[in-house]
C-alpha atoms as a PDB file:
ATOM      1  CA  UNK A   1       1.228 -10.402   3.189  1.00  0.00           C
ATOM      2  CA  UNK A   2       1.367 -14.103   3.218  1.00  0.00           C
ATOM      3  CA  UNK A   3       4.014 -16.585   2.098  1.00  0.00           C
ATOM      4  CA  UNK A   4       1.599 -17.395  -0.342  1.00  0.00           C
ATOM      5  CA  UNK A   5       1.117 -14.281  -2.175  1.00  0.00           C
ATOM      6  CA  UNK A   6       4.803 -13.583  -2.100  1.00  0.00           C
ATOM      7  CA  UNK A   7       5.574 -16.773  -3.444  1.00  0.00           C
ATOM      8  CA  UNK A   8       2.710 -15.905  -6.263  1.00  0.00           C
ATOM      9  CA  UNK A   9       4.297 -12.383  -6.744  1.00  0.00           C
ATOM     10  CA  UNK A  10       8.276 -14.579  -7.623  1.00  0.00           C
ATOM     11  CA  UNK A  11       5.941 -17.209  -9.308  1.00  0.00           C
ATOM     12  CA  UNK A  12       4.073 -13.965 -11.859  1.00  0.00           C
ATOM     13  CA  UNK A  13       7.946 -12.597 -12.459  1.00  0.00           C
ATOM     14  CA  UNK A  14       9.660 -15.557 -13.385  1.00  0.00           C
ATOM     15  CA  UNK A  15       6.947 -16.328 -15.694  1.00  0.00           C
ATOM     16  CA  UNK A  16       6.817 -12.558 -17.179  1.00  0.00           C
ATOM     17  CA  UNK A  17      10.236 -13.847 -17.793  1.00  0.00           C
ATOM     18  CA  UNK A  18       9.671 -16.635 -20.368  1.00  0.00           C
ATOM     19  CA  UNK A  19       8.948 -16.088 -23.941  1.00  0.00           C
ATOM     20  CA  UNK A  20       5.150 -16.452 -23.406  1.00  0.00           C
ATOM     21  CA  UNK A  21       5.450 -13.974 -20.526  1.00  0.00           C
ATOM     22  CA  UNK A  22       2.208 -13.302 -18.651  1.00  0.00           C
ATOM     23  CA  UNK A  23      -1.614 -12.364 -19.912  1.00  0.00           C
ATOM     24  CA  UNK A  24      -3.441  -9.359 -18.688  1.00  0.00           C
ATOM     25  CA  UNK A  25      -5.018 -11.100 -16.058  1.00  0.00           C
ATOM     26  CA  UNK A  26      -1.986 -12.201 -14.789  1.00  0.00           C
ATOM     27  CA  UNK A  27      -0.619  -8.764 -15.153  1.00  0.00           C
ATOM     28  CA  UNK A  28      -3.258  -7.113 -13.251  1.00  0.00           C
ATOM     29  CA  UNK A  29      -3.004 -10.262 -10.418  1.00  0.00           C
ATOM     30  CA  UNK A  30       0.484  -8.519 -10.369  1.00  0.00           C
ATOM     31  CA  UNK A  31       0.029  -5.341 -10.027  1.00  0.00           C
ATOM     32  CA  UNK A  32      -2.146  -5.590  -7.499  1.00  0.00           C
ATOM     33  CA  UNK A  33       0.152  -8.083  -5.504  1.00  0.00           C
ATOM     34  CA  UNK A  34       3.067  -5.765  -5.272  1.00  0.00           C
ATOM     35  CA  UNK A  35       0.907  -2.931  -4.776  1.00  0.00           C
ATOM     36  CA  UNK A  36      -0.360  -5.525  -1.417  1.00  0.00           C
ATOM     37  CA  UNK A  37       3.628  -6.269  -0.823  1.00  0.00           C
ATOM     38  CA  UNK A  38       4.655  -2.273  -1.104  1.00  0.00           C
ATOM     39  CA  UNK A  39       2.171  -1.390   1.457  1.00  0.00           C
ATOM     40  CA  UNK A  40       3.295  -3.891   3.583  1.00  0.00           C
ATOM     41  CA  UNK A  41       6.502  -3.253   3.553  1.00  0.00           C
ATOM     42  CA  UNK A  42       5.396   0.512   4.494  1.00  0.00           C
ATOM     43  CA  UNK A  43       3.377  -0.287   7.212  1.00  0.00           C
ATOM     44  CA  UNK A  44       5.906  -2.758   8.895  1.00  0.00           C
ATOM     45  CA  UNK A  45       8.897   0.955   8.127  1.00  0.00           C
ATOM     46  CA  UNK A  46       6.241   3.147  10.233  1.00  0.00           C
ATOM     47  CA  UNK A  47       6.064   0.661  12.842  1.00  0.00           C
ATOM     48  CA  UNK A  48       9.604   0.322  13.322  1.00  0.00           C
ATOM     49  CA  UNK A  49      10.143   4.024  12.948  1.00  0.00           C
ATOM     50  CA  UNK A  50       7.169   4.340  15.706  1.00  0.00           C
ATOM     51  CA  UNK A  51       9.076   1.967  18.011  1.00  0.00           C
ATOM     52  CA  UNK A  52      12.571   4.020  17.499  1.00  0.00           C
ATOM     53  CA  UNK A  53      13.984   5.400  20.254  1.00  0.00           C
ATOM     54  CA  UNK A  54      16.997   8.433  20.347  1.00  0.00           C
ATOM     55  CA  UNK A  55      19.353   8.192  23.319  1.00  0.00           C
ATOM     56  CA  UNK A  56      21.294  10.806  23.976  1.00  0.00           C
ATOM     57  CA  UNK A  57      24.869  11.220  25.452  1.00  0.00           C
ATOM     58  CA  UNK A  58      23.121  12.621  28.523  1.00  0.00           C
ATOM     59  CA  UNK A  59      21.447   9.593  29.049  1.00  0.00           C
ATOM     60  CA  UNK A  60      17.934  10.856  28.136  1.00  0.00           C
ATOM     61  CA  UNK A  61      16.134   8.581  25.645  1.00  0.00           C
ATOM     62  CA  UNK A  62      12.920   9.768  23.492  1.00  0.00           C
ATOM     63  CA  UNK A  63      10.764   8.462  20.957  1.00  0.00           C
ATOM     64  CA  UNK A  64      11.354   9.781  17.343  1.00  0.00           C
ATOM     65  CA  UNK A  65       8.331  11.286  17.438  1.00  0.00           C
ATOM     66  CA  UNK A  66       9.124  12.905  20.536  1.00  0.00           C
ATOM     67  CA  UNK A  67      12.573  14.038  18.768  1.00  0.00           C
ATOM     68  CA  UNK A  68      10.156  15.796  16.112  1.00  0.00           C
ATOM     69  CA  UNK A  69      12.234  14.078  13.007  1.00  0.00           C
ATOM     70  CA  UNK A  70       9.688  13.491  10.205  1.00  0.00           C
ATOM     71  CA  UNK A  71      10.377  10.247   8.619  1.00  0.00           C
ATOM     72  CA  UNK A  72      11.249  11.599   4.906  1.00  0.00           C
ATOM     73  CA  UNK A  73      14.202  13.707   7.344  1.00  0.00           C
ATOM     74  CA  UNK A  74      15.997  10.763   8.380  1.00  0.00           C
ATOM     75  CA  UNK A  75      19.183   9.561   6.520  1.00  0.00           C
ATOM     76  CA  UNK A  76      20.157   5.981   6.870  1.00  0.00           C
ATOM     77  CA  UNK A  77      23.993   5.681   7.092  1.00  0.00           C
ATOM     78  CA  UNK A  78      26.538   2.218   7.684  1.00  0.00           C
ATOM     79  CA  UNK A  79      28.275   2.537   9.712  1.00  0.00           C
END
């Protein structure tokens, strides 16, 4: 996803926004563009969540995958 596209997708909401809103080309245009930005945004999760690493207080470290923790398992905390 470029900067481009983004900047279309903030461009396409601020302009659903106005009293003339958008027409259904627009519309579709985005649709489509945050369907592009969602599955961006996915692919860049799995890629971290490939990358993740658990270290445990033994010292051992192993990939999530390794771990066997399915993605939908894990629960994000602050801490």
């Amino acid at each position: 996803m470029t900067d481009e596209q983004v900047a279309r997708i903030n461009e396409l909401y601020h302009k659903s926004k106005t009293p003339e809103g958008l027409t259904d080309a627009e519309k579709a245009e985005q649709t489509k563009l945050r369907q592009e930005y969602l599955m961006a945004i996915r692919k860049n999760m799995r890629q971290t969540l490939d990358n993740t690493v658990v270290e445990y207080p033994d010292g051992t470290v192993k990939n999530l995958k390794e771990v066997g923790i399915k993605y939908a398992e894990i629960k994000y905390t602050s801490d």
